[in-house]
Protein backbone atom coordinates (compact mmCIF):
# COMPACT_ATOMS: atom_id res chain seq x y z
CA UNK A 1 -84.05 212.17 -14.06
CA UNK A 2 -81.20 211.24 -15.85
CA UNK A 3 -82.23 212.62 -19.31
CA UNK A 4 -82.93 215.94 -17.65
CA UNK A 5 -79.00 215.89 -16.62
CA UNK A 6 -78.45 214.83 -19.90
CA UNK A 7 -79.99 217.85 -21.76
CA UNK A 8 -78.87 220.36 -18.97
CA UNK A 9 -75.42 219.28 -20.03
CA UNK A 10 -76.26 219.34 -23.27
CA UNK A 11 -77.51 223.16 -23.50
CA UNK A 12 -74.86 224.17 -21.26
CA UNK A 13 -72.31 222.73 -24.10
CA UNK A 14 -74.45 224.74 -26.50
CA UNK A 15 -74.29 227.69 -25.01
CA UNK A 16 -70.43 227.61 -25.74
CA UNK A 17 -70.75 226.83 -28.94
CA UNK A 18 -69.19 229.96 -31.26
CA UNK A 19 -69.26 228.16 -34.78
CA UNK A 20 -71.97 229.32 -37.10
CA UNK A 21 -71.55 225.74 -38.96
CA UNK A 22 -72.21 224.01 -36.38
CA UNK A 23 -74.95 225.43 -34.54
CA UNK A 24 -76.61 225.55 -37.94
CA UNK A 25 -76.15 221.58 -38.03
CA UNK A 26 -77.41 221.72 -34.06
CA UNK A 27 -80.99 223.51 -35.74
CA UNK A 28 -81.09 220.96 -38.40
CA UNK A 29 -81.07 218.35 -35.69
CA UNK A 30 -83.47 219.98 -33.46
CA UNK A 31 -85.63 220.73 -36.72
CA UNK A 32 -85.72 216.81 -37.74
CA UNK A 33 -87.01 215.79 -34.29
CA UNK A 34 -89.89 218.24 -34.40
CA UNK A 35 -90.93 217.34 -37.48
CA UNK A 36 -90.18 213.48 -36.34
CA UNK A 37 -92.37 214.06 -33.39
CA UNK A 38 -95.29 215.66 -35.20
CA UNK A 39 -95.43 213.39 -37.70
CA UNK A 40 -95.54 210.17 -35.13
CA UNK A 41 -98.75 208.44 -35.13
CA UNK A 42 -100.47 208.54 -31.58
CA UNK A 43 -100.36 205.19 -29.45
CA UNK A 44 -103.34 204.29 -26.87
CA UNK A 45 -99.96 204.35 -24.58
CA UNK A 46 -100.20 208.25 -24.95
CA UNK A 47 -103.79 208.32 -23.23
CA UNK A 48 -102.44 206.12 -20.40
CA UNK A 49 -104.73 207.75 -17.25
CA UNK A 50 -106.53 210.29 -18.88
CA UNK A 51 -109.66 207.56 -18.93
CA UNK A 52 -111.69 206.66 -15.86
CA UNK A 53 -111.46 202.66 -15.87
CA UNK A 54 -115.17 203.03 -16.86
CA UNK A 55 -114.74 205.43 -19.81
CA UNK A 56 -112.08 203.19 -20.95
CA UNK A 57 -114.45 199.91 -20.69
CA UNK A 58 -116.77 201.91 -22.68
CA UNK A 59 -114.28 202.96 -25.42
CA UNK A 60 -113.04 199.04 -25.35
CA UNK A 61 -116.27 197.76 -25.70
CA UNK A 62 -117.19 200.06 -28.59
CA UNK A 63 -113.91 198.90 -30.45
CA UNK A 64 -115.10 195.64 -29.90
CA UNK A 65 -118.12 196.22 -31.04
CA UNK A 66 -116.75 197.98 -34.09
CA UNK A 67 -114.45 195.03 -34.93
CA UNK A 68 -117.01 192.05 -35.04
CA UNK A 69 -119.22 194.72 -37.59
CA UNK A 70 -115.72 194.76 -39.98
């Protein structure tokens, strides 16, 4: 909850802003995160309770599978 304070503050400070420099440097920094964030390769964290537990003994047992063919 705190980062949500965090970025209410921060768009509220925005919002102020009158300086074309600097909300041109605020894009930039909004524009390297996107393309940071896109670019990220996935984790198995990010599919953290999509899986039943028996879809995901399945999927483990298949990567197991897969690894003692390699």
């Amino acid at each position: 909850m705190y980062s949500e304070a965090r970025k209410l503050h921060l768009i509220e400070a925005m919002l102020k802003v009158k300086s074309e420099s600097v909300l041109i440097a605020l894009e930039n920094i909004l524009k390297k995160n996107e393309v940071k964030t896109a670019s990220s390769k996935s984790s198995i964290y990010d599919f953290v309770g999509i899986f039943s537990e028996s879809e995901a003994s399945l999927m483990n047992d298949s990567i197991e599978e897969a690894n003692s063919i390699s």
